[in-house]
PDB file of N, CA and C in Angstrom:
ATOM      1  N   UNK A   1      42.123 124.340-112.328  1.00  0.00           N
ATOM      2  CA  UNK A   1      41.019 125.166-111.854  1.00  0.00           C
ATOM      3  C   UNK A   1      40.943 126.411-112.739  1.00  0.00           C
ATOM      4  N   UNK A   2      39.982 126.271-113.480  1.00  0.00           N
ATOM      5  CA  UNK A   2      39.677 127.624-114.559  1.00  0.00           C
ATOM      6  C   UNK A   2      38.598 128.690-114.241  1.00  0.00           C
ATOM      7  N   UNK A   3      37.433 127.885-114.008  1.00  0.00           N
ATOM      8  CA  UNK A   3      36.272 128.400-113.311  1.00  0.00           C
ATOM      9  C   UNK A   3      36.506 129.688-111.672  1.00  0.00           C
ATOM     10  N   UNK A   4      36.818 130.857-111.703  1.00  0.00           N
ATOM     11  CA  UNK A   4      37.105 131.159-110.203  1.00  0.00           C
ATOM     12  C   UNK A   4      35.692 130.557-109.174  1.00  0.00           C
ATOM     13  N   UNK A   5      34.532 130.504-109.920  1.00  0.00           N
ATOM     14  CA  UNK A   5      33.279 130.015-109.352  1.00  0.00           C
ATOM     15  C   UNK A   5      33.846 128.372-108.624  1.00  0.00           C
ATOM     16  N   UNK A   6      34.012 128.014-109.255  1.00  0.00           N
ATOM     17  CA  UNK A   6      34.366 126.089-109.281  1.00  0.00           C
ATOM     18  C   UNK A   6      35.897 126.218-108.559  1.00  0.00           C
ATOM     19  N   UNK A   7      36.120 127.173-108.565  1.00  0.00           N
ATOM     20  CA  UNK A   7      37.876 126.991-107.931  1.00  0.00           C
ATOM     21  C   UNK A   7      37.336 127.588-106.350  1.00  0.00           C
ATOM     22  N   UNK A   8      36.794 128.024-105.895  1.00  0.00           N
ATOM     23  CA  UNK A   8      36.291 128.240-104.596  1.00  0.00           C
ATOM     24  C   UNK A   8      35.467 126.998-104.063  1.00  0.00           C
ATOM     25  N   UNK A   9      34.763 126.738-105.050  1.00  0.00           N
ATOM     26  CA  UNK A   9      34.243 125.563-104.418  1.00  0.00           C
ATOM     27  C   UNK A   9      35.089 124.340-104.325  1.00  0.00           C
ATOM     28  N   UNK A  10      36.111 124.152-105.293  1.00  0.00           N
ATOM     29  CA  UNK A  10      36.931 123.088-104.815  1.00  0.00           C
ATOM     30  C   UNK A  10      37.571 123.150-103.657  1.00  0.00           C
ATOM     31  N   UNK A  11      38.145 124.538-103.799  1.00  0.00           N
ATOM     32  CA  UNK A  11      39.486 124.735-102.202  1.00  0.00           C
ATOM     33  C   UNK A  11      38.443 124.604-101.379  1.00  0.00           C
ATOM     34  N   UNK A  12      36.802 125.332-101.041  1.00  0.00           N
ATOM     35  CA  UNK A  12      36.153 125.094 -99.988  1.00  0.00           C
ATOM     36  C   UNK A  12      35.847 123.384 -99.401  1.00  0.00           C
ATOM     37  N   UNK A  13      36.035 122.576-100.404  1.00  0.00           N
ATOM     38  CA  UNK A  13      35.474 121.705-100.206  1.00  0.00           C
ATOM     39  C   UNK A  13      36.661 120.340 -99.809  1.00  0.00           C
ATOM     40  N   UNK A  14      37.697 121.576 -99.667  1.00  0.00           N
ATOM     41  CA  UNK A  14      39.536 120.497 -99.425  1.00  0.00           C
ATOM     42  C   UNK A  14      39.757 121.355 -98.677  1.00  0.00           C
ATOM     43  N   UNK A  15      38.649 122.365 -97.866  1.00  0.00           N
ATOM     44  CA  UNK A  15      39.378 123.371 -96.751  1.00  0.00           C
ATOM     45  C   UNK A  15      39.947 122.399 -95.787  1.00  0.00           C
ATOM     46  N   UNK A  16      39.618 121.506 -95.057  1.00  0.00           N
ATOM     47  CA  UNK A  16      39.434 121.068 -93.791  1.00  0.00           C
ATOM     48  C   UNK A  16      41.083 119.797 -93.923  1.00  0.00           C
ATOM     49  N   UNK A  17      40.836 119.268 -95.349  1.00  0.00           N
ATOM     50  CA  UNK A  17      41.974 118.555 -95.788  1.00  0.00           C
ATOM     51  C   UNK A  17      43.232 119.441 -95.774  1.00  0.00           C
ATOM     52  N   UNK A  18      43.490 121.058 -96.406  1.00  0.00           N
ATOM     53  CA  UNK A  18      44.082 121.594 -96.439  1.00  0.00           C
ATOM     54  C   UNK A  18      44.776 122.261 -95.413  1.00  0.00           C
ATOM     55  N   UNK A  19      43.903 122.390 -94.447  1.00  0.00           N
ATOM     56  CA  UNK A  19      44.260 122.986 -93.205  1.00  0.00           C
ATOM     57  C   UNK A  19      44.637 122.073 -92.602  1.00  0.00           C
ATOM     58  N   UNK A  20      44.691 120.686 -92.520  1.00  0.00           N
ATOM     59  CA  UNK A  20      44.937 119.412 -91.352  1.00  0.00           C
ATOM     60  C   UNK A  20      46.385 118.806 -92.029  1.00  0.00           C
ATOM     61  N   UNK A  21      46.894 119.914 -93.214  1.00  0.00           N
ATOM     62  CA  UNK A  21      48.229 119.437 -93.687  1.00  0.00           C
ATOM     63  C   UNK A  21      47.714 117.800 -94.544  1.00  0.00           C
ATOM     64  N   UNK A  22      46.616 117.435 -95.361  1.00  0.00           N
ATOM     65  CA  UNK A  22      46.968 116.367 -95.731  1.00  0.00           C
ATOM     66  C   UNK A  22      46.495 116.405 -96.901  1.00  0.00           C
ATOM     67  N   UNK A  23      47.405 117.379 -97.820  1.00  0.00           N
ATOM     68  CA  UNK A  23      46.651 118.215 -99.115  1.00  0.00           C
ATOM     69  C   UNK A  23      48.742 118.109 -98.979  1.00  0.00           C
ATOM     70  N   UNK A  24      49.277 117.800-100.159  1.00  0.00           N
ATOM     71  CA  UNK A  24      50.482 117.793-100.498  1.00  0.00           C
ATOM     72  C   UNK A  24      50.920 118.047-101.941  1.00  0.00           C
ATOM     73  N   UNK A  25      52.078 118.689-102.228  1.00  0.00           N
ATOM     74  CA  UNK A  25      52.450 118.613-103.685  1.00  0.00           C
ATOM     75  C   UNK A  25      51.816 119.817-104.431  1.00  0.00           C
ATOM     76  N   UNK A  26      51.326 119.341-105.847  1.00  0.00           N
ATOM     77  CA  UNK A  26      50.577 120.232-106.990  1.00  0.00           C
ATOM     78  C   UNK A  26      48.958 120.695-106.297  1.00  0.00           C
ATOM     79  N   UNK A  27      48.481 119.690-105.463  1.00  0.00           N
ATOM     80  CA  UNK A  27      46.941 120.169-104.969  1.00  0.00           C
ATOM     81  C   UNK A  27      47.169 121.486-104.126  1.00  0.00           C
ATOM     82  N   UNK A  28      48.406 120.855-103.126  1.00  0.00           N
ATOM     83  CA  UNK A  28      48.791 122.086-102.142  1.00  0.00           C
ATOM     84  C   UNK A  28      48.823 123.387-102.866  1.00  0.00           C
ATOM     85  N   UNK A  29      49.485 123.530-103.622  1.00  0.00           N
ATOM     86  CA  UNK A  29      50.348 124.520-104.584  1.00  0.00           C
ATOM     87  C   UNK A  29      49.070 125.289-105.167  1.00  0.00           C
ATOM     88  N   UNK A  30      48.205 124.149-106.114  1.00  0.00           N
ATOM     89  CA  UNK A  30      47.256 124.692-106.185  1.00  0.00           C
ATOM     90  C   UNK A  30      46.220 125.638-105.510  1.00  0.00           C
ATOM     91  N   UNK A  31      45.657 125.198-104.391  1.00  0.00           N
ATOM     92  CA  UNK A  31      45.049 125.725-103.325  1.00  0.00           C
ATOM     93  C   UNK A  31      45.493 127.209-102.755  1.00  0.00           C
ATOM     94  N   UNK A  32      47.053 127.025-102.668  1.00  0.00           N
ATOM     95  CA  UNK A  32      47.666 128.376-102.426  1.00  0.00           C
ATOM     96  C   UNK A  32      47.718 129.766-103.203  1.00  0.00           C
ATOM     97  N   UNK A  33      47.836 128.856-104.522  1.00  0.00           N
ATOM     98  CA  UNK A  33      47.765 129.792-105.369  1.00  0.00           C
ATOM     99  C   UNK A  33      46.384 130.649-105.545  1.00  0.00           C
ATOM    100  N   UNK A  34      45.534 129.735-105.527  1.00  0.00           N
ATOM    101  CA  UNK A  34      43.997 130.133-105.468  1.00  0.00           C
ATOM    102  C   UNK A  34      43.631 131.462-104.209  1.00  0.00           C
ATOM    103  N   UNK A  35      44.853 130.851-103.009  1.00  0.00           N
ATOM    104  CA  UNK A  35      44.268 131.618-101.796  1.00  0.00           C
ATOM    105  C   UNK A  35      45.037 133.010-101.512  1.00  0.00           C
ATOM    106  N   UNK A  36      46.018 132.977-102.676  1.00  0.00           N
ATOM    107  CA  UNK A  36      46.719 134.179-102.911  1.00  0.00           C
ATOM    108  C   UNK A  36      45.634 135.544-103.564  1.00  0.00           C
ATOM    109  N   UNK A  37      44.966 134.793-104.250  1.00  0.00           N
ATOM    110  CA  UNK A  37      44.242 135.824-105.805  1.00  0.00           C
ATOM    111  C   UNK A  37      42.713 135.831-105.032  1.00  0.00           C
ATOM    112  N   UNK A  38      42.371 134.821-103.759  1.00  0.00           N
ATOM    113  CA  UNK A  38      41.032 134.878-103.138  1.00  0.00           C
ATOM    114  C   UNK A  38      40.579 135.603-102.278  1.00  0.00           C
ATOM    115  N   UNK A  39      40.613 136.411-101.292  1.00  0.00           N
ATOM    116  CA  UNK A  39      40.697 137.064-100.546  1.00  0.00           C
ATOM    117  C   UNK A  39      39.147 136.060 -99.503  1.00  0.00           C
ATOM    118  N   UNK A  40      38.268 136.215-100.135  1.00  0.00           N
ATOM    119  CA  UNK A  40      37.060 135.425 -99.179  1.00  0.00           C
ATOM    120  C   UNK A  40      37.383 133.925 -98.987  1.00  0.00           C
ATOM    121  N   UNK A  41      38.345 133.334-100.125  1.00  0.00           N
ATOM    122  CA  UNK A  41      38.602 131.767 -99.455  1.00  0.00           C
ATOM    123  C   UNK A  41      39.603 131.896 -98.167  1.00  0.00           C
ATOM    124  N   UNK A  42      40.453 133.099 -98.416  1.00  0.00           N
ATOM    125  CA  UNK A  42      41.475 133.168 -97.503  1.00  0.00           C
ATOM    126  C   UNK A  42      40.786 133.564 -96.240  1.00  0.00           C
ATOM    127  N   UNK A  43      40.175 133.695 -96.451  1.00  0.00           N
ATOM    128  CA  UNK A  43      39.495 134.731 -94.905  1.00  0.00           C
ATOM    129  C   UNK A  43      38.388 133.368 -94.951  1.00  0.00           C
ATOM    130  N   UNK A  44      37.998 132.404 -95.275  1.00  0.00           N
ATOM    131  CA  UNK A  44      37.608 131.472 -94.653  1.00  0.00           C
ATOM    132  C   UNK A  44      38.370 130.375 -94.518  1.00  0.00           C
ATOM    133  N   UNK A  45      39.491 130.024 -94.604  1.00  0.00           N
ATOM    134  CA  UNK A  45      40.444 129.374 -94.107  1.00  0.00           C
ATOM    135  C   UNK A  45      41.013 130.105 -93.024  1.00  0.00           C
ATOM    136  N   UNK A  46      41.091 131.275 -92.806  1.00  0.00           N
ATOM    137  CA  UNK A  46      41.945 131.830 -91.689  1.00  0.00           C
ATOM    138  C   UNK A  46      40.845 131.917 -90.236  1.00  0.00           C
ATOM    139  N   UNK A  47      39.617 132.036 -90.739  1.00  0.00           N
ATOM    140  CA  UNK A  47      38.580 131.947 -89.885  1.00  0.00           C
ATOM    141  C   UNK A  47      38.333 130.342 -88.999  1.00  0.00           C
ATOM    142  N   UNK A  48      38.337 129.227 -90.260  1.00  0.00           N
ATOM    143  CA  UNK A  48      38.557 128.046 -89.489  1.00  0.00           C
ATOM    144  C   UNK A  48      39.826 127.718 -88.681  1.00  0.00           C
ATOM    145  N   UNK A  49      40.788 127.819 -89.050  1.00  0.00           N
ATOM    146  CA  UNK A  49      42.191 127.856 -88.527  1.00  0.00           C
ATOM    147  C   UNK A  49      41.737 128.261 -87.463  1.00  0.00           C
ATOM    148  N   UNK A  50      41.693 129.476 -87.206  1.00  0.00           N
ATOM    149  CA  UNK A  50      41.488 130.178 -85.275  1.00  0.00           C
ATOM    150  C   UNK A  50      40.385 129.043 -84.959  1.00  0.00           C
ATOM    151  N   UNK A  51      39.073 128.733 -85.765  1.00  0.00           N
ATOM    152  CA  UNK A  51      38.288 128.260 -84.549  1.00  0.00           C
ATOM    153  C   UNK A  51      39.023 127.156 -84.403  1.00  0.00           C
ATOM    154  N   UNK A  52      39.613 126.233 -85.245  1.00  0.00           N
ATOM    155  CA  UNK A  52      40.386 124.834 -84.729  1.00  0.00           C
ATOM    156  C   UNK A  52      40.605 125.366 -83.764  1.00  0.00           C
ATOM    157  N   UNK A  53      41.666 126.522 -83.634  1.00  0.00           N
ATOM    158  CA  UNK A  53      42.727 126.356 -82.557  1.00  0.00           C
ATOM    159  C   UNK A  53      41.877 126.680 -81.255  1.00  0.00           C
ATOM    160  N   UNK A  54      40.697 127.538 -81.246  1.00  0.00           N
ATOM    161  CA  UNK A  54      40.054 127.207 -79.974  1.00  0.00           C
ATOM    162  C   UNK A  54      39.389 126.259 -79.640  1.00  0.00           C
ATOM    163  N   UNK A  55      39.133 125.479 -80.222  1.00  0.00           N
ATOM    164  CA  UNK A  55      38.592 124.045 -80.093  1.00  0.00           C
ATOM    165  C   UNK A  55      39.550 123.418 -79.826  1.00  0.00           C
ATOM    166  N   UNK A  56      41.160 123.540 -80.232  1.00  0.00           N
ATOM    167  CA  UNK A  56      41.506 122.701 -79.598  1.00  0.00           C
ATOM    168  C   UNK A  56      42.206 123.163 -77.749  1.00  0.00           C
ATOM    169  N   UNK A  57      42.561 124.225 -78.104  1.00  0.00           N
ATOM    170  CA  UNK A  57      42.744 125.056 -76.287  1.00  0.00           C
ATOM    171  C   UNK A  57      41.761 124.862 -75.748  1.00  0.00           C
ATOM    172  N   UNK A  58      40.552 124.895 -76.023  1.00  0.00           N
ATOM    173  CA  UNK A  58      39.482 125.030 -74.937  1.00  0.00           C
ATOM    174  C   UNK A  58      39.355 123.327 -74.529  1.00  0.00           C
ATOM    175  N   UNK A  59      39.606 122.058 -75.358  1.00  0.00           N
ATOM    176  CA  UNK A  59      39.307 120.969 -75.364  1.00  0.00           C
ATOM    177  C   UNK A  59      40.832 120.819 -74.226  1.00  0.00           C
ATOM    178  N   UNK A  60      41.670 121.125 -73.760  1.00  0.00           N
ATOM    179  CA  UNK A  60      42.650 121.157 -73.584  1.00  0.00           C
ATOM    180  C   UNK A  60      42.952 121.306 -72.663  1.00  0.00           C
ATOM    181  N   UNK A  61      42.215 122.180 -71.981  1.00  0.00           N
ATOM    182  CA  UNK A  61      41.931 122.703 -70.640  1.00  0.00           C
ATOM    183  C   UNK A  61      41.467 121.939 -69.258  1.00  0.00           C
ATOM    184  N   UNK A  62      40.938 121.183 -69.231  1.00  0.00           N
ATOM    185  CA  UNK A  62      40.988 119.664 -68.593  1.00  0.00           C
ATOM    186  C   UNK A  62      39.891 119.309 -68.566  1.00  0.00           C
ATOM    187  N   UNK A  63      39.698 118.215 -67.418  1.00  0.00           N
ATOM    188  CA  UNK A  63      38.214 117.578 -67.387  1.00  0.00           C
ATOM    189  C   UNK A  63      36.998 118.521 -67.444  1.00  0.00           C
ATOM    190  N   UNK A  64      35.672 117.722 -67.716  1.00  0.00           N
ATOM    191  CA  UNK A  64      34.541 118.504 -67.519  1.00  0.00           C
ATOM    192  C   UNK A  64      34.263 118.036 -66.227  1.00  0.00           C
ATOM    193  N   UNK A  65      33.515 118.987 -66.083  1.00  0.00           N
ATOM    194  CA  UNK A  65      32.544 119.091 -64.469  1.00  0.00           C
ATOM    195  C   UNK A  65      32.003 117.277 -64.431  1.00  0.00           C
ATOM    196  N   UNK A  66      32.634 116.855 -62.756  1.00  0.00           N
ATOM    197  CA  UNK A  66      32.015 115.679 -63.112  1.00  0.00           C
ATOM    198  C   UNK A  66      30.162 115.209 -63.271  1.00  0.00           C
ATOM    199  N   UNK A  67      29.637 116.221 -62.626  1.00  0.00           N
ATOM    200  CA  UNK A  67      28.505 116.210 -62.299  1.00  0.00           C
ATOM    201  C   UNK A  67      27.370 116.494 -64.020  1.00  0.00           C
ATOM    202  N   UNK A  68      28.523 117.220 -65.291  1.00  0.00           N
ATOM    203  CA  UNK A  68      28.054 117.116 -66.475  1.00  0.00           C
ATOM    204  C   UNK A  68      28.346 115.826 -66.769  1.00  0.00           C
ATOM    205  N   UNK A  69      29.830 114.879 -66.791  1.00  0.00           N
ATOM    206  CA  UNK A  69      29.864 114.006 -67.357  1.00  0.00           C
ATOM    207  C   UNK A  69      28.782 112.689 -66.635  1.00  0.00           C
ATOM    208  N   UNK A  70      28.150 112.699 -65.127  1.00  0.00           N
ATOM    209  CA  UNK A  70      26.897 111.771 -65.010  1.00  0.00           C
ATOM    210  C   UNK A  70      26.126 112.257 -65.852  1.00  0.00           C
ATOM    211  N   UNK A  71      25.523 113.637 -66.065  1.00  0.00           N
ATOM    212  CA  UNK A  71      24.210 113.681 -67.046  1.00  0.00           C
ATOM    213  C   UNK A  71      24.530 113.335 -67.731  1.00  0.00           C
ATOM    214  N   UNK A  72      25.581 113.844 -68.717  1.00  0.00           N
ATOM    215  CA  UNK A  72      25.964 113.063 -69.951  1.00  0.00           C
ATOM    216  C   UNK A  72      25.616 111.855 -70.525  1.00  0.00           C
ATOM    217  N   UNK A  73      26.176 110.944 -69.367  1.00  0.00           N
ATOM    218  CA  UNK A  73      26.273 109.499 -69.520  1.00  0.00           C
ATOM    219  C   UNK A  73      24.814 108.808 -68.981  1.00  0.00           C
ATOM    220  N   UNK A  74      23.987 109.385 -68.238  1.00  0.00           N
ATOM    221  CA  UNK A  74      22.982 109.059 -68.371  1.00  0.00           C
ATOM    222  C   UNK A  74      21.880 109.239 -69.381  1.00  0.00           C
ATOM    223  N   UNK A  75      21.787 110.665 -69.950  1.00  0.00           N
ATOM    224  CA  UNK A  75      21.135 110.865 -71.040  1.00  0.00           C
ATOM    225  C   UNK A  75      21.280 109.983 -72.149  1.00  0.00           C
ATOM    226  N   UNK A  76      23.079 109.730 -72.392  1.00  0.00           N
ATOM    227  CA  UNK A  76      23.350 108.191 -73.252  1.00  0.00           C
ATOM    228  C   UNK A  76      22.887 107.343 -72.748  1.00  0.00           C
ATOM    229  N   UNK A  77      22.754 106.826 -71.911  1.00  0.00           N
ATOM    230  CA  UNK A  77      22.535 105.647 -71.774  1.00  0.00           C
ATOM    231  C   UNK A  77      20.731 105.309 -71.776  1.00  0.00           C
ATOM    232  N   UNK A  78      19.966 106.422 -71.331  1.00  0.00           N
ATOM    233  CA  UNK A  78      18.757 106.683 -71.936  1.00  0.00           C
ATOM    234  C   UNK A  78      18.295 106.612 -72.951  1.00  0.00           C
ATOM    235  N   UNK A  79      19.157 107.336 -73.958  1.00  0.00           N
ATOM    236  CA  UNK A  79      19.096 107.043 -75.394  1.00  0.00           C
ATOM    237  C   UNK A  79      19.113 106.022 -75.676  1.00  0.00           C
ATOM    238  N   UNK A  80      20.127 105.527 -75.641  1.00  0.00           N
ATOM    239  CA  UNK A  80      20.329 103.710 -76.045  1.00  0.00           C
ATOM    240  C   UNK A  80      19.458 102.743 -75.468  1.00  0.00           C
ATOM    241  N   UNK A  81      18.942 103.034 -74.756  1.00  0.00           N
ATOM    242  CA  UNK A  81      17.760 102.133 -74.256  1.00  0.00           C
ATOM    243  C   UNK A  81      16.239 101.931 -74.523  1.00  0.00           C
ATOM    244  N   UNK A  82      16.051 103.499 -75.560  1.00  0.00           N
ATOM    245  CA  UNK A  82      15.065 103.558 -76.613  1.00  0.00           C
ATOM    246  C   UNK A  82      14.289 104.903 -76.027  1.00  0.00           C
ATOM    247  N   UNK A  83      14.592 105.588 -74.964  1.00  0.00           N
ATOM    248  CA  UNK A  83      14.000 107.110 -74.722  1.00  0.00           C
ATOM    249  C   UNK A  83      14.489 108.170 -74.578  1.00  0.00           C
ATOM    250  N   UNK A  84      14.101 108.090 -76.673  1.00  0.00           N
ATOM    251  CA  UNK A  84      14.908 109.453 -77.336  1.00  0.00           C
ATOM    252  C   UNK A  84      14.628 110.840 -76.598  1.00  0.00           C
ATOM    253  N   UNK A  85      13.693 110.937 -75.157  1.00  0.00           N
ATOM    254  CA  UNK A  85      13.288 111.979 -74.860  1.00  0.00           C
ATOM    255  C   UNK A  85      14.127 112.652 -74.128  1.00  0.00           C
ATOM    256  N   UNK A  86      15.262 112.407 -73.550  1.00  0.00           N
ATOM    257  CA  UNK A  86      15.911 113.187 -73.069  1.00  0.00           C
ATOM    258  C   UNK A  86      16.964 114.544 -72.876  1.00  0.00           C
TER     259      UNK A  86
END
């Protein structure tokens, strides 16, 4: 990565790989290094990181209301039956 233009856009574009741990080795290394000298890639990796993690606490938290999961499942099943209007 020579370009700092093209080196943001690469790590941006292996953010999601990078953050889910499945970025290993010289790419890893790479990326880090990049996010050492980046300050705006770092602060958008640190920005997704938190929202994962409330996406995943809030997903976490238990069932939905059952009375959303009938609409839910009716609106699907509306859909699929050909009336996109719902």
């Amino acid at each position: 990565m020579g370009n700092p233009e093209a080196d943001c856009r690469q790590v941006l574009e292996r953010l999601y790989l990078y953050i889910d741990g499945e970025i290993a080795g010289d790419d890893c290394a790479t990326i880090e290094a990049h996010l050492t000298r980046c300050p705006p890639c770092l602060h958008h990796v640190d920005f997704e990181k938190d929202l994962k993690e409330v996406v995943r606490r809030k997903c976490s938290e238990g069932a939905a209301p059952p009375e959303l999961t009938q609409r839910l499942k009716a609106q699907i099943e509306q859909m699929l039956a050909g009336g996109a209007d719902a």
